[in-house]
C-alpha atoms as a PDB file:
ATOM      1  CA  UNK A   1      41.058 349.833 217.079  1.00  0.00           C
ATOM      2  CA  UNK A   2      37.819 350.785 215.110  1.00  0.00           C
ATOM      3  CA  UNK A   3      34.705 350.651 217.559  1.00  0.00           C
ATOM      4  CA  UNK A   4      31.200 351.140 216.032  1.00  0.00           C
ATOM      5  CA  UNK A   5      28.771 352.039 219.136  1.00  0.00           C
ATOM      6  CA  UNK A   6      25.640 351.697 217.655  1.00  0.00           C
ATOM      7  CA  UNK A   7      26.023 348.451 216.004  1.00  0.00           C
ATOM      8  CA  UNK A   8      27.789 347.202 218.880  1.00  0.00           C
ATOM      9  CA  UNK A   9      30.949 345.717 216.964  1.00  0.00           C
ATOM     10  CA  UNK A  10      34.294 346.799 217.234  1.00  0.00           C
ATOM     11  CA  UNK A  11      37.670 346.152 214.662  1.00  0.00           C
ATOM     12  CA  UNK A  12      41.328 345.231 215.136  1.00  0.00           C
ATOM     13  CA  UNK A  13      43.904 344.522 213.115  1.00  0.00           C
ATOM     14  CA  UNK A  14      46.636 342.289 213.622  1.00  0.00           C
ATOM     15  CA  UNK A  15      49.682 342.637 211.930  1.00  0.00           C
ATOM     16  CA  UNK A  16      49.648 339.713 210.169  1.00  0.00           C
ATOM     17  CA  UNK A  17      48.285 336.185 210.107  1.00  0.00           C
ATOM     18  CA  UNK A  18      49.776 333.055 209.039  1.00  0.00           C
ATOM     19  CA  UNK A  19      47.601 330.154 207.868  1.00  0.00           C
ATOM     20  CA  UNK A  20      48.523 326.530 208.277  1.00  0.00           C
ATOM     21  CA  UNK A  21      49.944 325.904 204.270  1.00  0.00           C
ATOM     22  CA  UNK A  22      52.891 328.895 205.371  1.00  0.00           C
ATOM     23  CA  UNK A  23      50.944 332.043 203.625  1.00  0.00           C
ATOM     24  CA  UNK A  24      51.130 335.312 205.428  1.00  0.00           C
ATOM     25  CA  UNK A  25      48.535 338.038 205.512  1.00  0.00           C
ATOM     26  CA  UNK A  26      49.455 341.699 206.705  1.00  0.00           C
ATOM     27  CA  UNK A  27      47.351 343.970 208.905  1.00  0.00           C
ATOM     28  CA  UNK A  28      44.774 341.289 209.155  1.00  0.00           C
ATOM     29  CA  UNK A  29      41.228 343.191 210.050  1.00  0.00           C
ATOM     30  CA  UNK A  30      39.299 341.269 212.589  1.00  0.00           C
ATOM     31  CA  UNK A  31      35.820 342.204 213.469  1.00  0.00           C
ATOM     32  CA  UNK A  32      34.474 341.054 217.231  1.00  0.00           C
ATOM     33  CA  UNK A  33      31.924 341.716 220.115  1.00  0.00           C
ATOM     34  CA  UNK A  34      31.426 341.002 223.265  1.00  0.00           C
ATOM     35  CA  UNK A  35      28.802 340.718 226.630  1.00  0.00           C
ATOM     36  CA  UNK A  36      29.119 341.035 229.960  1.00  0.00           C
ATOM     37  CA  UNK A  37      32.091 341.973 232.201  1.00  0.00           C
ATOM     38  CA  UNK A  38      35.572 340.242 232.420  1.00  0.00           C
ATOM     39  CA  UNK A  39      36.882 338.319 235.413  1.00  0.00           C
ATOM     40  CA  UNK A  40      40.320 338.492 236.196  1.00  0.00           C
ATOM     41  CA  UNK A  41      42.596 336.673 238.589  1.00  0.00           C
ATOM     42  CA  UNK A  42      45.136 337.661 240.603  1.00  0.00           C
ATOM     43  CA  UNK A  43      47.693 337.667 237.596  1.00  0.00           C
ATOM     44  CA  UNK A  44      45.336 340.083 235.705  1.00  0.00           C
ATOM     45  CA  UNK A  45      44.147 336.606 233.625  1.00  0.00           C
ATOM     46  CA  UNK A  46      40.184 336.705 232.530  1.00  0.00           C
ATOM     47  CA  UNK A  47      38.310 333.839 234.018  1.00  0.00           C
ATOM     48  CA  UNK A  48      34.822 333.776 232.730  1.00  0.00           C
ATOM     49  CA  UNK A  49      35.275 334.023 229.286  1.00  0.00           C
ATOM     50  CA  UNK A  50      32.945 331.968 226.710  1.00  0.00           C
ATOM     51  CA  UNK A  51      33.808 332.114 222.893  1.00  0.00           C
ATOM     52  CA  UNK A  52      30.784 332.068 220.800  1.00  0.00           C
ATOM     53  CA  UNK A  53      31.044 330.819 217.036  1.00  0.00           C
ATOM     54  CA  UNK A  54      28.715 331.620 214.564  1.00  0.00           C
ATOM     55  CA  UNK A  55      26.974 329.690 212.061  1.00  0.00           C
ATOM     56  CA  UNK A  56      27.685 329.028 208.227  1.00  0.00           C
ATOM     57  CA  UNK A  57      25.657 332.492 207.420  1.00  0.00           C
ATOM     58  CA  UNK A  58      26.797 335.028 210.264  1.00  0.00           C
ATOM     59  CA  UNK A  59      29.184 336.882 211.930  1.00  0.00           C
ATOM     60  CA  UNK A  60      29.869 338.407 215.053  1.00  0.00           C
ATOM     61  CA  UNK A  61      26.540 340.019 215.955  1.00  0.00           C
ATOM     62  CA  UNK A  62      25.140 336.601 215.318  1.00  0.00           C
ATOM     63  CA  UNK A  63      25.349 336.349 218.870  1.00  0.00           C
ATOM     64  CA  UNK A  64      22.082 338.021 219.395  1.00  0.00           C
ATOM     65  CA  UNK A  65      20.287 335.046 217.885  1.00  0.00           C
ATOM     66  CA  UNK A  66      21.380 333.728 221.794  1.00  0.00           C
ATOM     67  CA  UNK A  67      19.379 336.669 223.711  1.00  0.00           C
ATOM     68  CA  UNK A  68      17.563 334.395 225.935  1.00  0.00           C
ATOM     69  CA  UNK A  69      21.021 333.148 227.050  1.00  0.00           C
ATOM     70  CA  UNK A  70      23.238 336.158 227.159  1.00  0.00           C
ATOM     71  CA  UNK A  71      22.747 339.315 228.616  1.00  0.00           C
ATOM     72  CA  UNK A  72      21.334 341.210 231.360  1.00  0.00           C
ATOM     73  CA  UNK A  73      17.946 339.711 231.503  1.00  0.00           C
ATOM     74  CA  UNK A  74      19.033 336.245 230.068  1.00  0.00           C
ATOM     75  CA  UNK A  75      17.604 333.051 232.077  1.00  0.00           C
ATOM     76  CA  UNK A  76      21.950 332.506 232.447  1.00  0.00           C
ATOM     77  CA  UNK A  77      22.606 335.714 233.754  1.00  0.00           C
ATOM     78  CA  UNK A  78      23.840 335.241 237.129  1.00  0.00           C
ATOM     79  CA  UNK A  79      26.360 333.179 235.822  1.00  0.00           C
ATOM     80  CA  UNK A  80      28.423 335.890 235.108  1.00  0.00           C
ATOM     81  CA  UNK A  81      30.464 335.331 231.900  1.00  0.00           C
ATOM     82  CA  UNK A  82      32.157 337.524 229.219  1.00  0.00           C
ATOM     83  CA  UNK A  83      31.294 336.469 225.951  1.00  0.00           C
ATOM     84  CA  UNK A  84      33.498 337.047 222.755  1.00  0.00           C
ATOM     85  CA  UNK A  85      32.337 336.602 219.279  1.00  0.00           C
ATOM     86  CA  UNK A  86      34.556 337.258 216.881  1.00  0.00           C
ATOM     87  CA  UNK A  87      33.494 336.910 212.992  1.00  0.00           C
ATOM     88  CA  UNK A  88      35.258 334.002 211.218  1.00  0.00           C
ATOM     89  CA  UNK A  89      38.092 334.666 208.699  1.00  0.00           C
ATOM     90  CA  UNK A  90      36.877 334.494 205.445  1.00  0.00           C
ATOM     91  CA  UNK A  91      33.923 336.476 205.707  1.00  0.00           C
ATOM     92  CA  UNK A  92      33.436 340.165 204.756  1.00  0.00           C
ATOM     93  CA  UNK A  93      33.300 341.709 208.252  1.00  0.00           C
ATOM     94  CA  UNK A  94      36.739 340.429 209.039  1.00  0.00           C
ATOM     95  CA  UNK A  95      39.364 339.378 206.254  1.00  0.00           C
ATOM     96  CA  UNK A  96      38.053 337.567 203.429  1.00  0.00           C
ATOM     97  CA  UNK A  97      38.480 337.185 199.668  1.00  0.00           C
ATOM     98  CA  UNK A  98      36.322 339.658 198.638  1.00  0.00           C
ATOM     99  CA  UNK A  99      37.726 342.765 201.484  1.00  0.00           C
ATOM    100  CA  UNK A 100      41.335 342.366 200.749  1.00  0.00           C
ATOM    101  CA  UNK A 101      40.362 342.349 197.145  1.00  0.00           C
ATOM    102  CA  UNK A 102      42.472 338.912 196.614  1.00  0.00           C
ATOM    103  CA  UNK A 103      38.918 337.224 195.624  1.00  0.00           C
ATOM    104  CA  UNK A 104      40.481 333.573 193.474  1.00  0.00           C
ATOM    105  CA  UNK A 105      43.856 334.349 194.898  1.00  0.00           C
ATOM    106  CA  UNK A 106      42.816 334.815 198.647  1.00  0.00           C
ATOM    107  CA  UNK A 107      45.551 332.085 200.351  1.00  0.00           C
ATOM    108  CA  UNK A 108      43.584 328.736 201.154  1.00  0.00           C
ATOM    109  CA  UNK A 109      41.978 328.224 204.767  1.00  0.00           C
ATOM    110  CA  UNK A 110      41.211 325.164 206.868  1.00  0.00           C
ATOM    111  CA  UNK A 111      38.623 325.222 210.019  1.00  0.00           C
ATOM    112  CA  UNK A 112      41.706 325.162 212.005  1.00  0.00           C
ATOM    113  CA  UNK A 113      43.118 328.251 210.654  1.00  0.00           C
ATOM    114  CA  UNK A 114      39.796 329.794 211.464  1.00  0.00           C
ATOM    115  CA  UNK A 115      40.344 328.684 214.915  1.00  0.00           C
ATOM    116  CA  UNK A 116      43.531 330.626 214.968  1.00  0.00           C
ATOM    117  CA  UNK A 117      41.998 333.505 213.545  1.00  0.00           C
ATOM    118  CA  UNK A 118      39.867 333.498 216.774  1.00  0.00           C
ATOM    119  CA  UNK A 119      42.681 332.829 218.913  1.00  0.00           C
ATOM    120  CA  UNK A 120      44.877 335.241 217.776  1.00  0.00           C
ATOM    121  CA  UNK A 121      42.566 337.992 218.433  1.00  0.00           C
ATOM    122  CA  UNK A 122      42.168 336.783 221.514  1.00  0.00           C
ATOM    123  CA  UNK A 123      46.043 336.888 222.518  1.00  0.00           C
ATOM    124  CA  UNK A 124      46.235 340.089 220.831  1.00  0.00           C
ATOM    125  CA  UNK A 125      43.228 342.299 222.455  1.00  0.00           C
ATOM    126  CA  UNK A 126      42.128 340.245 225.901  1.00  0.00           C
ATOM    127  CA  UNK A 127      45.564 338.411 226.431  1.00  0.00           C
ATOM    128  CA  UNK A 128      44.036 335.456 226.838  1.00  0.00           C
ATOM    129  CA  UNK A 129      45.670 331.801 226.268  1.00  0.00           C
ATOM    130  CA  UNK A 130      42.709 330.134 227.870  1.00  0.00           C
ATOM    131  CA  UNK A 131      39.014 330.448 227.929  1.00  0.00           C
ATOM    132  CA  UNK A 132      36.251 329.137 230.021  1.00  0.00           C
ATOM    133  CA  UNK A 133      34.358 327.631 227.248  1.00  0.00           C
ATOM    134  CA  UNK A 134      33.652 327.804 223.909  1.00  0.00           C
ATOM    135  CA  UNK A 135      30.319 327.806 222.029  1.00  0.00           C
ATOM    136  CA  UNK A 136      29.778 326.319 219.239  1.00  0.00           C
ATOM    137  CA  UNK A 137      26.011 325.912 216.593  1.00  0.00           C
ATOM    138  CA  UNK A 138      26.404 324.965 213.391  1.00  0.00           C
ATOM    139  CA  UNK A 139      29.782 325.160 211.532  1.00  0.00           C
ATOM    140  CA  UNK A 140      30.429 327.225 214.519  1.00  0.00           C
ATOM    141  CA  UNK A 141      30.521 324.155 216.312  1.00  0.00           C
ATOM    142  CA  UNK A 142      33.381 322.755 213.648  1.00  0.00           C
ATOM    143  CA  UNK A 143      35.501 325.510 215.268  1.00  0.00           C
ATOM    144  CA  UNK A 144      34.441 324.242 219.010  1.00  0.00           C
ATOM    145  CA  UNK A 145      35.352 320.981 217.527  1.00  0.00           C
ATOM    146  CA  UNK A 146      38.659 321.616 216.141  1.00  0.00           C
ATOM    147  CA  UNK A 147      39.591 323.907 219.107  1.00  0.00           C
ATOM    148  CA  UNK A 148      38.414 321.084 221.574  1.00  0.00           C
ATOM    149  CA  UNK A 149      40.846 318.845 219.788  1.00  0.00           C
ATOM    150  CA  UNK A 150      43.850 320.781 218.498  1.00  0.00           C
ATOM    151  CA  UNK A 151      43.998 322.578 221.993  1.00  0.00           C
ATOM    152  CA  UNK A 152      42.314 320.468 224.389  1.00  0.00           C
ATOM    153  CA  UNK A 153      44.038 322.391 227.735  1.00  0.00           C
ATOM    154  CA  UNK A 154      42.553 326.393 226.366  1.00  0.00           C
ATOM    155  CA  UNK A 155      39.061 325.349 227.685  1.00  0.00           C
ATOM    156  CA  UNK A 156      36.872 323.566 230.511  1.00  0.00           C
ATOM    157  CA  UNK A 157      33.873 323.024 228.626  1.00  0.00           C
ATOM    158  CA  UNK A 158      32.050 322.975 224.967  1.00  0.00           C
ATOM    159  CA  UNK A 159      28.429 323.606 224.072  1.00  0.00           C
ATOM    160  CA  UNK A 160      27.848 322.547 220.462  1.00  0.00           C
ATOM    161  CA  UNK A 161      24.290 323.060 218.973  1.00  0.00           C
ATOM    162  CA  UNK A 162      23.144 321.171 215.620  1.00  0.00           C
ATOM    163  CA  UNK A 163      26.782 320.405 214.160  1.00  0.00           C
ATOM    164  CA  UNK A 164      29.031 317.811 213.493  1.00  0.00           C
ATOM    165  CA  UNK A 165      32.715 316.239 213.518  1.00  0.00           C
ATOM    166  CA  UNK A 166      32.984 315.600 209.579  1.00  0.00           C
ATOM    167  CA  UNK A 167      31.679 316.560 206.526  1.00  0.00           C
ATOM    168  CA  UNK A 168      30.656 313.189 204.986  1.00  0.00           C
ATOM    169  CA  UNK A 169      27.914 311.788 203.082  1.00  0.00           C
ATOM    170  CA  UNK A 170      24.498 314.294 202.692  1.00  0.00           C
ATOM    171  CA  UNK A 171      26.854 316.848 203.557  1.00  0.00           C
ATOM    172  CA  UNK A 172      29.710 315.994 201.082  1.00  0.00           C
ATOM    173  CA  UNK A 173      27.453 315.644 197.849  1.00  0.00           C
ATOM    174  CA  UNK A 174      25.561 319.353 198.963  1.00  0.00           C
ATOM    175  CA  UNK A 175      29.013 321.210 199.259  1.00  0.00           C
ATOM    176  CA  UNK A 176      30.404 318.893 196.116  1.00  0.00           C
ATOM    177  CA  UNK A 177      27.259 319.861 193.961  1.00  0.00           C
ATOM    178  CA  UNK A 178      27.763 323.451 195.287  1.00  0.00           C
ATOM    179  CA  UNK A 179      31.442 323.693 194.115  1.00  0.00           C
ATOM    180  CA  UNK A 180      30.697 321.882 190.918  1.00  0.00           C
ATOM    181  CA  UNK A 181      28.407 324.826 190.316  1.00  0.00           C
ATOM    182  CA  UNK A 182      31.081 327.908 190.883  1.00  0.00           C
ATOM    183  CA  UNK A 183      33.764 326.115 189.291  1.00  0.00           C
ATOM    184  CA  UNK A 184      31.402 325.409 185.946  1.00  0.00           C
ATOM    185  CA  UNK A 185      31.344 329.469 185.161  1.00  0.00           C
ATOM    186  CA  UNK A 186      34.006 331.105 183.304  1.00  0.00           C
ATOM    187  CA  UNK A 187      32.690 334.038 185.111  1.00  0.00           C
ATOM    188  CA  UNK A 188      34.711 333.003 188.411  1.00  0.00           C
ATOM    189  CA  UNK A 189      38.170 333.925 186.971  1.00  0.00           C
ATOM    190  CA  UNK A 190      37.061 337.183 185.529  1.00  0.00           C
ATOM    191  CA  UNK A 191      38.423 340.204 186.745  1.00  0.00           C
ATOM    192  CA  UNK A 192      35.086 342.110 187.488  1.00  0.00           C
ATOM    193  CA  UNK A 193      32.224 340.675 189.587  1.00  0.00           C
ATOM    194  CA  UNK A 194      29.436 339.948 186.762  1.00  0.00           C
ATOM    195  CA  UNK A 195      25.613 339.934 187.570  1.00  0.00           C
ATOM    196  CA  UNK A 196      26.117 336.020 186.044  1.00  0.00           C
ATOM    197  CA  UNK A 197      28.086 335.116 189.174  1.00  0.00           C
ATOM    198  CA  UNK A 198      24.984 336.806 191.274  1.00  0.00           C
ATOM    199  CA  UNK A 199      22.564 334.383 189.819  1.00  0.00           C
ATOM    200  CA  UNK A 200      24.823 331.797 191.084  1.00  0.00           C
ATOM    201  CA  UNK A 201      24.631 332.400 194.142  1.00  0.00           C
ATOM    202  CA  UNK A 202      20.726 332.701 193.813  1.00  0.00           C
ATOM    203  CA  UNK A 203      20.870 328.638 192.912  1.00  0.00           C
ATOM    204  CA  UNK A 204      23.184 327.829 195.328  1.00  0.00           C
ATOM    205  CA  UNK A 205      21.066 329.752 197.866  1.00  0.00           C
ATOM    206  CA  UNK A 206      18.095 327.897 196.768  1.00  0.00           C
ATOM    207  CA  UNK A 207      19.619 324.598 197.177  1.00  0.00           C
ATOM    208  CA  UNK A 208      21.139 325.250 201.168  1.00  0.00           C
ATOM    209  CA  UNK A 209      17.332 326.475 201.944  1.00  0.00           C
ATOM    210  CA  UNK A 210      16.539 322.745 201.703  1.00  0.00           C
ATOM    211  CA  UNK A 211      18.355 322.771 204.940  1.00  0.00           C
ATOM    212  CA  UNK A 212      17.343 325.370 206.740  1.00  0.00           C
ATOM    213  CA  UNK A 213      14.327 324.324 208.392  1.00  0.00           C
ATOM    214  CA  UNK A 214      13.804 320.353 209.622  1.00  0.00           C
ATOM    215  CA  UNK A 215      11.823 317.409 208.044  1.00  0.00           C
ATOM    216  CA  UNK A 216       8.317 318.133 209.955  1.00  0.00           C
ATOM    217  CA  UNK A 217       8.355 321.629 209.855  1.00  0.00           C
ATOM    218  CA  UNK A 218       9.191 321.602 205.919  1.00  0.00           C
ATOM    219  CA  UNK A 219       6.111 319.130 205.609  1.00  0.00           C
ATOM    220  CA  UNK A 220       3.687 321.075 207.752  1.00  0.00           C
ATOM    221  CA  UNK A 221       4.266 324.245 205.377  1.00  0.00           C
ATOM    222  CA  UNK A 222       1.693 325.099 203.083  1.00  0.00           C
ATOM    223  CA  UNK A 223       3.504 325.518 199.496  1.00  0.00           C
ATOM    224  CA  UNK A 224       2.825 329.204 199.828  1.00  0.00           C
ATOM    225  CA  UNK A 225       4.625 329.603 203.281  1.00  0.00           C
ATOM    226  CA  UNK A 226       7.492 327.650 201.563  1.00  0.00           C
ATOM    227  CA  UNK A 227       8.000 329.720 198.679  1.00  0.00           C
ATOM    228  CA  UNK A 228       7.719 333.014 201.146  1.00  0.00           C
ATOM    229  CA  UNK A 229      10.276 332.169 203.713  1.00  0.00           C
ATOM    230  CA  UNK A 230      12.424 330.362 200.614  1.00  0.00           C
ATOM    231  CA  UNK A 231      12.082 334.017 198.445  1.00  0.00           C
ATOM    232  CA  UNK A 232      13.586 335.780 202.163  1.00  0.00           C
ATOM    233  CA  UNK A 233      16.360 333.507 202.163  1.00  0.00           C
ATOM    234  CA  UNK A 234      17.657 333.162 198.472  1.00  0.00           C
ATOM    235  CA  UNK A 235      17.450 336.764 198.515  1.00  0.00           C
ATOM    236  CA  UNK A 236      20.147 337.189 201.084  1.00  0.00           C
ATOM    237  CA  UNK A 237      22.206 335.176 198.644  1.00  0.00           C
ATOM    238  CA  UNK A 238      22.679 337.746 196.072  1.00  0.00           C
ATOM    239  CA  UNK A 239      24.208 340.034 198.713  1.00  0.00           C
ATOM    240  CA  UNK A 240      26.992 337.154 199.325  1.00  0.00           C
ATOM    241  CA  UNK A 241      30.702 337.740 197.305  1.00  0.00           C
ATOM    242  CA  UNK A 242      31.060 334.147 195.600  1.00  0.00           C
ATOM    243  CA  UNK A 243      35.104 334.110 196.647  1.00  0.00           C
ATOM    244  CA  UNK A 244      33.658 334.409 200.528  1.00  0.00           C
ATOM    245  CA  UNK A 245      31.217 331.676 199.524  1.00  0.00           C
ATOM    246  CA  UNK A 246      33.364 329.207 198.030  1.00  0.00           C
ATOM    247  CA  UNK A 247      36.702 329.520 200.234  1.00  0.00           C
ATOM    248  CA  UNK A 248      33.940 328.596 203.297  1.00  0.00           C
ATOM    249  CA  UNK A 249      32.618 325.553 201.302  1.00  0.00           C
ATOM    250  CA  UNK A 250      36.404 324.294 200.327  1.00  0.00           C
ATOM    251  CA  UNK A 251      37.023 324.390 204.569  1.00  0.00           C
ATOM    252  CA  UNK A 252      33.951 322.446 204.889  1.00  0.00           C
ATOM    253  CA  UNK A 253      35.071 319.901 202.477  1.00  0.00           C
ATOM    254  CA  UNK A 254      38.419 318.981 203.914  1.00  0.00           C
ATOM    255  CA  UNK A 255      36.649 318.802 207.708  1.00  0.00           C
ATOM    256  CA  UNK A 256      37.343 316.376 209.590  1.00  0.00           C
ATOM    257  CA  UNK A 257      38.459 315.683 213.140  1.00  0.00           C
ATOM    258  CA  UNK A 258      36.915 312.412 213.897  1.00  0.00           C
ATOM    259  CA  UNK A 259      40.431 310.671 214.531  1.00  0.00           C
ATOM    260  CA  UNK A 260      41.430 313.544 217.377  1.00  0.00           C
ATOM    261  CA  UNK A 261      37.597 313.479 219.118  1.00  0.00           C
ATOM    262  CA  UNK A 262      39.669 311.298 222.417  1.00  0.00           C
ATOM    263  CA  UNK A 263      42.149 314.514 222.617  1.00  0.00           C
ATOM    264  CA  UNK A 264      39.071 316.351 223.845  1.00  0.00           C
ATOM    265  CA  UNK A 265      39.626 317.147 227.608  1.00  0.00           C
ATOM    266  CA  UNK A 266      36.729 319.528 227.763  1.00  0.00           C
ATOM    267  CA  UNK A 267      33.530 319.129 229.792  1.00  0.00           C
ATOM    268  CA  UNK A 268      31.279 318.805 226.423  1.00  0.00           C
ATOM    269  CA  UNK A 269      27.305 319.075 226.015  1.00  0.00           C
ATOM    270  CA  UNK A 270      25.839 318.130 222.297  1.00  0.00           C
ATOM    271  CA  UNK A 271      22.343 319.322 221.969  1.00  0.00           C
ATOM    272  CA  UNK A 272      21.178 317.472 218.297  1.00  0.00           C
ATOM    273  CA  UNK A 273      17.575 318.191 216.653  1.00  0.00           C
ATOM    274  CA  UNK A 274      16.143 314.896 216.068  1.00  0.00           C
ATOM    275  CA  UNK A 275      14.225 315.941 212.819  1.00  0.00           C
ATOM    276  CA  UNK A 276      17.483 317.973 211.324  1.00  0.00           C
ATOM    277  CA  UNK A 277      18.141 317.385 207.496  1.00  0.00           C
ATOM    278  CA  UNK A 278      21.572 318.103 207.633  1.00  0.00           C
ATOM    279  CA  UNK A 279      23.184 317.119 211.052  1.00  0.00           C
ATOM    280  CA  UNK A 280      21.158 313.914 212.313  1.00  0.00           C
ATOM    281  CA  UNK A 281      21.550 312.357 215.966  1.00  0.00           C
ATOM    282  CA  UNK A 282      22.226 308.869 214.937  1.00  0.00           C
ATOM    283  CA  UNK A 283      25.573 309.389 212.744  1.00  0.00           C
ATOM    284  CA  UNK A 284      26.519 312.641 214.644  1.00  0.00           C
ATOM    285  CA  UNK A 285      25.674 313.005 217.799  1.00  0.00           C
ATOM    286  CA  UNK A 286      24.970 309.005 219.579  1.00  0.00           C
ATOM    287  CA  UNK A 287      28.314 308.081 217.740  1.00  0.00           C
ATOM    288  CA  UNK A 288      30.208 310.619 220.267  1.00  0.00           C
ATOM    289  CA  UNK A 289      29.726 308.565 223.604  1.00  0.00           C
ATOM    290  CA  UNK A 290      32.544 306.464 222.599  1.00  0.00           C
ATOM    291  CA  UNK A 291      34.777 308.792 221.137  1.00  0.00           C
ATOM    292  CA  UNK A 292      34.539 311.770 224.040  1.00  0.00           C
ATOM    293  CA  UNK A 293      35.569 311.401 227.629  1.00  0.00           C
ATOM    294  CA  UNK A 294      33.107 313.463 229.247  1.00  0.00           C
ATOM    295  CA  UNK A 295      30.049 314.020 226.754  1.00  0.00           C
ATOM    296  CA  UNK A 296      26.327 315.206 227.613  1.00  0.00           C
ATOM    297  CA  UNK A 297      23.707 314.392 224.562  1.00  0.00           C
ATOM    298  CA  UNK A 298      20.708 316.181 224.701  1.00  0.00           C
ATOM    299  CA  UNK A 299      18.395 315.413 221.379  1.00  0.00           C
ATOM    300  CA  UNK A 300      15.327 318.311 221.077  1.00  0.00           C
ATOM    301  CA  UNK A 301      12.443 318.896 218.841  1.00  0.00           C
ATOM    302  CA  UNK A 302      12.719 322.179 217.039  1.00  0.00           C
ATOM    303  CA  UNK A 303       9.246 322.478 216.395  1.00  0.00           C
ATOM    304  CA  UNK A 304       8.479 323.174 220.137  1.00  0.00           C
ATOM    305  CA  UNK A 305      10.860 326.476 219.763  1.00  0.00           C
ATOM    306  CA  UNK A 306      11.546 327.285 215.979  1.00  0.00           C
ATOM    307  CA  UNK A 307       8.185 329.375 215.941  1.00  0.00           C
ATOM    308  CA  UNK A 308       7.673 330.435 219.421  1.00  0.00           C
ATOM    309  CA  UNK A 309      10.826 331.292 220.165  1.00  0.00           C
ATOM    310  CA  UNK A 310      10.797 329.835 223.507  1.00  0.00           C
ATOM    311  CA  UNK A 311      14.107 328.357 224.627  1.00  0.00           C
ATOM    312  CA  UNK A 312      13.382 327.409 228.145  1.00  0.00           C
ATOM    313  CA  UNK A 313      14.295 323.538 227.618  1.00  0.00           C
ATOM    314  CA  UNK A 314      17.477 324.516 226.513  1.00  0.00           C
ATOM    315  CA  UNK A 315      18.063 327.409 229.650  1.00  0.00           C
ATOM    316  CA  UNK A 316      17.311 324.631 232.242  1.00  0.00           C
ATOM    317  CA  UNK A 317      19.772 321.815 230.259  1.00  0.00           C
ATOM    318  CA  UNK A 318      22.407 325.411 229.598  1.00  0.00           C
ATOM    319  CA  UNK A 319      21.968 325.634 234.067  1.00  0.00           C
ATOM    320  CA  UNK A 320      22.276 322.099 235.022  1.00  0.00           C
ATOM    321  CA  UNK A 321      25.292 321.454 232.809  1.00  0.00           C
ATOM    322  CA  UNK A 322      27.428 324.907 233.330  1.00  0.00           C
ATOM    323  CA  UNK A 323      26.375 324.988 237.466  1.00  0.00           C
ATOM    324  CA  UNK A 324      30.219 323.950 238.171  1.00  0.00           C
ATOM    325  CA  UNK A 325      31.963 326.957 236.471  1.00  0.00           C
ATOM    326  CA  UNK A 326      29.503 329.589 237.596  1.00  0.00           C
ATOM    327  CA  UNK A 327      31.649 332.219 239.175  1.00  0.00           C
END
């Protein structure tokens, strides 16, 4: 196991992986982190453990966008869980395209072989079969999803932030258009990475930040403050491999778990932004009180927290709904 202190991560490799079409990976790196202190029974099983799942753009350490909920001096503290985050397969801190140098020939992955990922590394390094609860924002919550539904007995509850249950309409065209855009440039099958397929990824880039912030917020920016925090975020796009990029978009494509939503068994809260341009609360959050047993919906305005960083609404709703499984 590889352990890196001072960024807080740590590294284990399984010795292989196989994915859902019958491909098999050796000594498959997986990069994870956790917070807070295990649990265990009497049979040396972990009871408090809550799996985190990052967004589109993330990885492991994404789990410090959550410090007002985990940690020490979190307002969910004396709750008591061990969290796990554990960076999705397909991106560069664990296996991906790009770090087993595979790139065009990296084997084909699905959300639920993501979900595997996780739970193999779980097996492997905590023993666990089961987990208290997994949390879910963004395509993170297409894992919580997909777990929820493939596995409905591994967990008690799901928390899924801004997310969905398919990738249909808005979301279909912006991930077709996106693939349409990789697959146009001879430069993807070259052998050597070409500054061409960077600018790429700048357009692409600049086409996702069209979702990144909701409809009021977008409309109260001056055109200045647009093209500043637009410049910040296309820039991070030249820094992502375009083999990571598109395997991630071809599992968003195929998503879809709307047909096994009635498997879920899990206590499940759905917090929705009602301004979001990408996941809205009338086709993907409302639509789930007839399709999960036992669902919360909670619909917020991010413009009372997106700048002031205050996420006391969402502490309280975090409290009232997770009181029965505080240990």
């Amino acid at each position: 196991m590889i352990e890196d202190s001072k960024l807080g991560y740590r590294k284990h490799v399984l010795d292989e992986f196989e994915f859902e079409n019958g491909q098999v990976l050796l000594d498959v790196e997986v990069e994870y982190t956790t917070r807070g202190t295990p649990i265990y029974d009497g049979d040396g099983n972990v009871t408090n453990a809550v799996i985190y799942c990052h967004r589109f753009n993330g990885n492991c350490l994404s789990i410090e966008d959550l410090h007002q909920l985990v940690g020490p001096k979190s307002g969910l503290a004396d709750f008591n869980f061990f969290y796990v985050s554990i960076t999705s397969l397909g991106f560069p801190q664990s296996c991906s395209p790009s770090t087993t140098g595979l790139k065009f020939d990296f084997p084909k992955y699905s959300i639920k072989d993501r979900v595997n990922f996780k739970r193999k590394l779980l097996a492997d390094v905590f023993g666990m079969t089961k987990v208290l609860g997994i949390l879910g924002v963004g395509v993170g919550g297409y894992e919580a999803y997909t777990w929820a539904c493939e596995y409905p007995d591994e967990m008690e509850f799901i928390i899924i932030g801004s997310s969905s249950f398919k990738t249909n309409g808005y979301r279909y065209i912006i991930s077709k258009a996106i693939d349409s855009i990789i697959v146009s440039s001879d430069a993807y099958l070259d052998t050597v990475y070409s500054e061409h397929l960077s600018k790429i990824m700048f357009s692409i880039y600049s086409l996702m930040y069209s979702q990144y912030f909701s409809k009021r917020v977008f409309q109260n920016f001056s055109l200045e403050e647009i093209d500043l925090f637009m410049d910040t975020f296309v820039d991070e796009g030249l820094s992502v491999d375009i083999y990571d990029f598109k395997y991630r978009n071809d599992a968003l494509l195929e998503y879809d778990v709307e047909d096994k939503l009635s498997n879920i068994k899990a206590k499940t809260l759905i917090a929705v932004n009602s301004e979001d341009n990408y996941y809205s609360p009338e086709f993907d959050a409302y639509l789930l009180k007839d399709k999960i047993g036992n669902v919360e919906i909670h619909t917020f305005d991010a413009q009372e927290f997106v700048f002031n960083d205050d996420y006391s609404t969402f502490i309280g709703m975090f409290r009232e709904f997770l009181e029965e499984f505080k240990k």
